[in-house]
C-alpha atoms as a PDB file:
ATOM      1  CA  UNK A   1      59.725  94.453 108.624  1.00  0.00           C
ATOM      2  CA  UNK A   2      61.115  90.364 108.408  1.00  0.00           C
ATOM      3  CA  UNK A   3      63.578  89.504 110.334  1.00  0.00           C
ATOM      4  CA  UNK A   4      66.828  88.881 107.509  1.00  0.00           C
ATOM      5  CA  UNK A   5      67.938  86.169 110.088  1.00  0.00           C
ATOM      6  CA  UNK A   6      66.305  83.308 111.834  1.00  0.00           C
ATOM      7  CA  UNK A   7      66.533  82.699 115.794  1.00  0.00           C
ATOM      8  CA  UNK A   8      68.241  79.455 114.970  1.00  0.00           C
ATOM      9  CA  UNK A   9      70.849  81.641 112.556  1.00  0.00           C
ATOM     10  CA  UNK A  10      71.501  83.933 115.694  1.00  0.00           C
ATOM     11  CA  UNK A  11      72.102  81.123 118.214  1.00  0.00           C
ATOM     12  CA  UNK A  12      74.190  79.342 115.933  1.00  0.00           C
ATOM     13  CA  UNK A  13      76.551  82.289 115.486  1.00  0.00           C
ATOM     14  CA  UNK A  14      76.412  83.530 119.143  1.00  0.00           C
ATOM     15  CA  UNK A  15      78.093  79.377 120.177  1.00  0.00           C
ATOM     16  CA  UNK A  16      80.528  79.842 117.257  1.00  0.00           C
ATOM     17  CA  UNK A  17      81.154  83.515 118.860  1.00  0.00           C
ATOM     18  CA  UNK A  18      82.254  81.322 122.388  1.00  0.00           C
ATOM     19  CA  UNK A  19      83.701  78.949 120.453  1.00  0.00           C
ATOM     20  CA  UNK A  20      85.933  81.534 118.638  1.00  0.00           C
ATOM     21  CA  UNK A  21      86.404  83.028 122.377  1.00  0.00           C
ATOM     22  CA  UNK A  22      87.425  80.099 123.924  1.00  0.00           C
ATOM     23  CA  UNK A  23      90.099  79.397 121.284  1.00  0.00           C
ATOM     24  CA  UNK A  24      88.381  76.045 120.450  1.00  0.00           C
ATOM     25  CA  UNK A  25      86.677  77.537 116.855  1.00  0.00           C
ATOM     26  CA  UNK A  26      88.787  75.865 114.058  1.00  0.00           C
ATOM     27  CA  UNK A  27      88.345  76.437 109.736  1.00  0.00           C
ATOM     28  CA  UNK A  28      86.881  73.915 108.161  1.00  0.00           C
ATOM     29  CA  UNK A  29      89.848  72.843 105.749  1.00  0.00           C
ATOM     30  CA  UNK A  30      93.239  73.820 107.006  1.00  0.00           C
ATOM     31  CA  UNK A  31      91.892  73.238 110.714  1.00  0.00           C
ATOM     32  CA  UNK A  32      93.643  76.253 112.162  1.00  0.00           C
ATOM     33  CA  UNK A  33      92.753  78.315 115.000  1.00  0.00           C
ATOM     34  CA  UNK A  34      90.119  81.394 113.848  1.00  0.00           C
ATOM     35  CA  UNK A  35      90.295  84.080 115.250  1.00  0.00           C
ATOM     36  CA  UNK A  36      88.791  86.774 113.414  1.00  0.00           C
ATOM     37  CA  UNK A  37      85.380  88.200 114.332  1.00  0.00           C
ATOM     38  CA  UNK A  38      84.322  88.131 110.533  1.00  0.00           C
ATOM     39  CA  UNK A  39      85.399  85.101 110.148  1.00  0.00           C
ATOM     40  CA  UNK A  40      83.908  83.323 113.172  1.00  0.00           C
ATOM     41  CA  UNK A  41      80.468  85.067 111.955  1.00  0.00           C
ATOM     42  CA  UNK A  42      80.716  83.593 108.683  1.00  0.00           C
ATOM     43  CA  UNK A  43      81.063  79.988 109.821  1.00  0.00           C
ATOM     44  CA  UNK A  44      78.620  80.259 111.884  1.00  0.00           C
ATOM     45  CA  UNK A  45      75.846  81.483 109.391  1.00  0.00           C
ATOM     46  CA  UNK A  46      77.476  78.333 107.004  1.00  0.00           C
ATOM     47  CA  UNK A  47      76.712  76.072 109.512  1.00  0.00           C
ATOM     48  CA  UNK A  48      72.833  77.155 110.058  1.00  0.00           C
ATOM     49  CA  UNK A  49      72.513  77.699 106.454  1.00  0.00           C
ATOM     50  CA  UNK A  50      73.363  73.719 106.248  1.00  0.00           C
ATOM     51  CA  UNK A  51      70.757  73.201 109.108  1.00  0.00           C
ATOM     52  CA  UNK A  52      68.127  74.657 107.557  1.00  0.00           C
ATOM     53  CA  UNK A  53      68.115  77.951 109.165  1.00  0.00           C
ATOM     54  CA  UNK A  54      66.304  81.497 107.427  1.00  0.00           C
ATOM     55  CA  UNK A  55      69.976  82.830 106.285  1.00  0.00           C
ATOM     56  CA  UNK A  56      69.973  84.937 103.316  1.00  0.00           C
ATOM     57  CA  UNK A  57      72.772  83.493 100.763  1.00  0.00           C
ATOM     58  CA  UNK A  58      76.487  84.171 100.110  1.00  0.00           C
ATOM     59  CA  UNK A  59      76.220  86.885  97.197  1.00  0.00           C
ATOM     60  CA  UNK A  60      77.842  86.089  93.999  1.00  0.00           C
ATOM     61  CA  UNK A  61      81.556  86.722  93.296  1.00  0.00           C
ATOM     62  CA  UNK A  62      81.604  89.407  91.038  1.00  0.00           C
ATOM     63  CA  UNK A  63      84.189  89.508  88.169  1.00  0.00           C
ATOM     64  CA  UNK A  64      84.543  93.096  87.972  1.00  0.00           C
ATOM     65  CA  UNK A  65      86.300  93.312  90.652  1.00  0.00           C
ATOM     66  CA  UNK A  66      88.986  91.134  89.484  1.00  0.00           C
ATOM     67  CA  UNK A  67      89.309  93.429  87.340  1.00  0.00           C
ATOM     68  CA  UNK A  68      89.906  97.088  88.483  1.00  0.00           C
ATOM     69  CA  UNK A  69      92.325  94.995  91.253  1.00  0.00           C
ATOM     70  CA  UNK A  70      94.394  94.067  87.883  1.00  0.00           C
ATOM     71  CA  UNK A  71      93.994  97.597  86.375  1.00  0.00           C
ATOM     72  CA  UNK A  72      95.443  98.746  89.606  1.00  0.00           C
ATOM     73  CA  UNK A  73      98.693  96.363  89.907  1.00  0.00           C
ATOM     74  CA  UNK A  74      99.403  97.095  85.932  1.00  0.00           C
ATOM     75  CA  UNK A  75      98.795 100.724  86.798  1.00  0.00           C
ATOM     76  CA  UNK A  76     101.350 101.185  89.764  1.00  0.00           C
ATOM     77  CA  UNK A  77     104.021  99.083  87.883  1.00  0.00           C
ATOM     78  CA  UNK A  78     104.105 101.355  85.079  1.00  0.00           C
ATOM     79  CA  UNK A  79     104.208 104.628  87.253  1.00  0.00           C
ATOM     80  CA  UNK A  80     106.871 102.914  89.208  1.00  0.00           C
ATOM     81  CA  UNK A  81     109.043 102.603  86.083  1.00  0.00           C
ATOM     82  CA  UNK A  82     108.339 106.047  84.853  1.00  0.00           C
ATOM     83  CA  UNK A  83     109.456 107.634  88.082  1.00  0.00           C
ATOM     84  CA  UNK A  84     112.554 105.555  88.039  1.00  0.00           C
ATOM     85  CA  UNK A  85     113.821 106.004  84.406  1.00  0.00           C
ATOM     86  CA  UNK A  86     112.900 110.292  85.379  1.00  0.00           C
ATOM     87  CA  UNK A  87     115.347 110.094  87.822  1.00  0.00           C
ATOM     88  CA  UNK A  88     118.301 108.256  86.265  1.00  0.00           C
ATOM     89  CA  UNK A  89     118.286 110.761  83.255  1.00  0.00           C
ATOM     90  CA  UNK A  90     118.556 113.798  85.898  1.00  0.00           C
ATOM     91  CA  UNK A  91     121.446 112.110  87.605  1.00  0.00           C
ATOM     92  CA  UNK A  92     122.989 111.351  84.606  1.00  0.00           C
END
């Protein structure tokens, strides 16, 4: 079986790794500190993807998601006002 990453990919992302270790690995656009593991993994595969590295790509954003995360928030508001107008008519 290929290998999904390159060398280069996996030496990039093990100095971001330090970096992120260190406390030296900054975002890209707000500069602050990262210091999540995902995140620190991500920037490094970015940054050998620019180089030229064998780094499969980002995925597409999928819209369905949006979606059912919408469905959800309209769904919990209206069981939230049912269960509050069932209790005022029982106390009242």
């Amino acid at each position: 079986m290929a290998r999904k990453y390159s060398k280069k990919a996996s030496k990039k992302v093990e100095k971001v790794m330090r970096e992120r270790k260190r406390g030296t690995l900054r975002s890209g656009r707000s500069g602050k500190k990262v210091t999540s593991r995902k995140q620190a993994i991500a920037i490094g595969l970015s940054e050998a993807r620019r180089e030229g590295a064998k780094v499969p790509g980002r995925g597409k954003k999928r819209r369905t998601t949006k979606r059912r995360t919408a469905k959800r928030r309209t769904a919990k508001r209206r069981t939230g006002r049912r269960s509050k107008r069932s209790t005022r008519k029982s106390a009242a």
